[in-house]
N, C-alpha and C. Protein backbone atom coordinates (compact mmCIF):
# COMPACT_ATOMS: atom_id res chain seq x y z
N UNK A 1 118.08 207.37 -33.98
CA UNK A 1 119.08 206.68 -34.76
C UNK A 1 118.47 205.60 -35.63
N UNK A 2 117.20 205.01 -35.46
CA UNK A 2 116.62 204.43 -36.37
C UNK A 2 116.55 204.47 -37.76
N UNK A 3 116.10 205.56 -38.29
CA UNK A 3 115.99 206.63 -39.42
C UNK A 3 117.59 206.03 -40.18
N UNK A 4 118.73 206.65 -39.87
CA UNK A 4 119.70 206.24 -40.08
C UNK A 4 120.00 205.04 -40.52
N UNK A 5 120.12 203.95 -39.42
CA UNK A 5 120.10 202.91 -39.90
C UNK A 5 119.63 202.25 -40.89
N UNK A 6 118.58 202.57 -41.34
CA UNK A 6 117.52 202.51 -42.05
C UNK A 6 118.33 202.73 -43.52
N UNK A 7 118.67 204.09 -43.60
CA UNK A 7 119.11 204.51 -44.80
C UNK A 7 120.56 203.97 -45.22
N UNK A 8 121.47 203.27 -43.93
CA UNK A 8 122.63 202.39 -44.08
C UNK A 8 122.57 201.55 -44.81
N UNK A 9 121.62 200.85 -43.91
CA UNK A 9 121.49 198.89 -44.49
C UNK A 9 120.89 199.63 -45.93
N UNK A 10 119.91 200.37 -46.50
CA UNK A 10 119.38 200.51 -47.86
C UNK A 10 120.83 200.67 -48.95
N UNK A 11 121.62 201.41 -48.43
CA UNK A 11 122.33 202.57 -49.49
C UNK A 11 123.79 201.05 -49.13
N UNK A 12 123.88 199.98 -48.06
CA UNK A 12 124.96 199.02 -48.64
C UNK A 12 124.48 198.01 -49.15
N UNK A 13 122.61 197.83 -49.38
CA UNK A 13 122.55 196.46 -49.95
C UNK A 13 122.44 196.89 -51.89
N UNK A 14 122.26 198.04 -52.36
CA UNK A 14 122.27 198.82 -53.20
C UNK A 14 123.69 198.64 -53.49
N UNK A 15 124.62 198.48 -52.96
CA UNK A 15 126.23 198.38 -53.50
C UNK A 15 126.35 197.13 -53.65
N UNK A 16 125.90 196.36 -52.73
CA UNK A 16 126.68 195.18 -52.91
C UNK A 16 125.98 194.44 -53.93
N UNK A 17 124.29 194.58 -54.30
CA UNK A 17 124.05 193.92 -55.32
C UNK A 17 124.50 194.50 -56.74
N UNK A 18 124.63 195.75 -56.82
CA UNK A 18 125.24 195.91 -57.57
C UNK A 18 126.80 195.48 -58.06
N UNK A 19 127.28 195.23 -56.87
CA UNK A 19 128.69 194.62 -57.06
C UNK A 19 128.85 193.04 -57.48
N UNK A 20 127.92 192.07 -57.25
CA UNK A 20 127.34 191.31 -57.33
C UNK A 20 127.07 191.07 -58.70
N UNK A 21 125.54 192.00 -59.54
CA UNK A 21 125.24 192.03 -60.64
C UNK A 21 126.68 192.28 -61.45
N UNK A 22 127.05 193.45 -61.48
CA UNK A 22 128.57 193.39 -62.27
C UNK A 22 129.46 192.76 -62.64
N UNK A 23 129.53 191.62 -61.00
CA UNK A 23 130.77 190.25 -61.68
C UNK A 23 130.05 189.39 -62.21
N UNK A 24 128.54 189.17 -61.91
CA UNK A 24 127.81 188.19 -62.92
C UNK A 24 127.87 188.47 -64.40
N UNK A 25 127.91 189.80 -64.96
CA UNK A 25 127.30 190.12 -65.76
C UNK A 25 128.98 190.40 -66.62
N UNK A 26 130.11 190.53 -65.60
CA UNK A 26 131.59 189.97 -66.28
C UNK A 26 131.53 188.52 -66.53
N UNK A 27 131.03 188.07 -65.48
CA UNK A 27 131.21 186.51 -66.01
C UNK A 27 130.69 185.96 -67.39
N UNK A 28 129.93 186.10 -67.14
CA UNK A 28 128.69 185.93 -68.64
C UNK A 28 129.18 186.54 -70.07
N UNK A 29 130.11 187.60 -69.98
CA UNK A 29 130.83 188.45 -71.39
C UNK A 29 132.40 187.89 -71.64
N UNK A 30 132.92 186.95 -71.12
CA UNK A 30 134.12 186.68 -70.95
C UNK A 30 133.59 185.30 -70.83
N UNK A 31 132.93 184.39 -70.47
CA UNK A 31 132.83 183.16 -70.70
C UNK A 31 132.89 182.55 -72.95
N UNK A 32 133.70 181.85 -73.29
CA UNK A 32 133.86 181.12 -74.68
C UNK A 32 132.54 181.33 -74.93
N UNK A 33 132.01 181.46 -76.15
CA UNK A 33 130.43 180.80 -76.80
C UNK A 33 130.84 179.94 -77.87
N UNK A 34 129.72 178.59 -77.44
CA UNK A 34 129.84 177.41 -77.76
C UNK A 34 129.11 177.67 -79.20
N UNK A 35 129.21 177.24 -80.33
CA UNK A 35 128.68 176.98 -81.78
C UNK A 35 127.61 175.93 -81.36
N UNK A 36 125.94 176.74 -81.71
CA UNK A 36 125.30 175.25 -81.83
C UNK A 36 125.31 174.44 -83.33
N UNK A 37 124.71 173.04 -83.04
CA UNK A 37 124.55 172.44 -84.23
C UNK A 37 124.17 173.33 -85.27
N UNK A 38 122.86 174.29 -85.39
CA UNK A 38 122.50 174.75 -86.66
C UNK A 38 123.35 175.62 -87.13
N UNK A 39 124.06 176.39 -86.62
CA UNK A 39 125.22 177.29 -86.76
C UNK A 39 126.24 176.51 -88.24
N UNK A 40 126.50 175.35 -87.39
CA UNK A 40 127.51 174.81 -88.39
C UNK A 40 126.67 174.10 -89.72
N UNK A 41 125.19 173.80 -89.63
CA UNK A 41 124.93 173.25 -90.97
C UNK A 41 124.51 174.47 -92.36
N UNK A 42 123.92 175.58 -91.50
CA UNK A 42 123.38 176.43 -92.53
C UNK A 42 124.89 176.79 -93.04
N UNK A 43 125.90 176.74 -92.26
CA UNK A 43 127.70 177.39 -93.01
C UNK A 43 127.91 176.38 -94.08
N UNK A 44 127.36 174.68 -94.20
CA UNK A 44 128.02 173.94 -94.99
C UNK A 44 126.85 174.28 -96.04
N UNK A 45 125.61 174.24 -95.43
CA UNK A 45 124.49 174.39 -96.65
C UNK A 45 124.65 175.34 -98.04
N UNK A 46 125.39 176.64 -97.06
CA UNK A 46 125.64 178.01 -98.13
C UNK A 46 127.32 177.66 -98.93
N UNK A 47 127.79 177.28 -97.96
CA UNK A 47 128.77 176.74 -99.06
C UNK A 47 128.58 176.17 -100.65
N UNK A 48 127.68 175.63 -100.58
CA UNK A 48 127.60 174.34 -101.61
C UNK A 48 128.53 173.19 -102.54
C-alpha cells in the first residue's frame, strides 16, 4: 500500500496547487491597475 499512497499525496498536492495558482492568478486579473506617473505625462506631452 505504500506505492499508492505515494501516488495519492502526488496526484492531491498537484490539485491543490493548482487550485491555489488559479485563485492567485484570478486575483491578479481582476485587481484595478493603478496609472503610473509617466503614463499621465507622456498623455499631456502628446497633447500639446
Amino acid at each position: 500500500m505504500g506505492i499508492s499512497n505515494f501516488w495519492f499525496y502526488t496526484i492531491m498536492i498537484v490539485v491543490i496547487l493548482h487550485a491555489v495558482v488559479g485563485f492567485a492568478y484570478l486575483l491578479y486579473k481582476l485587481t484595478p491597475k493603478k496609472k503610473s506617473k509617466n503614463e499621465g505625462e507622456t498623455a499631456k506631452k502628446d497633447n500639446f
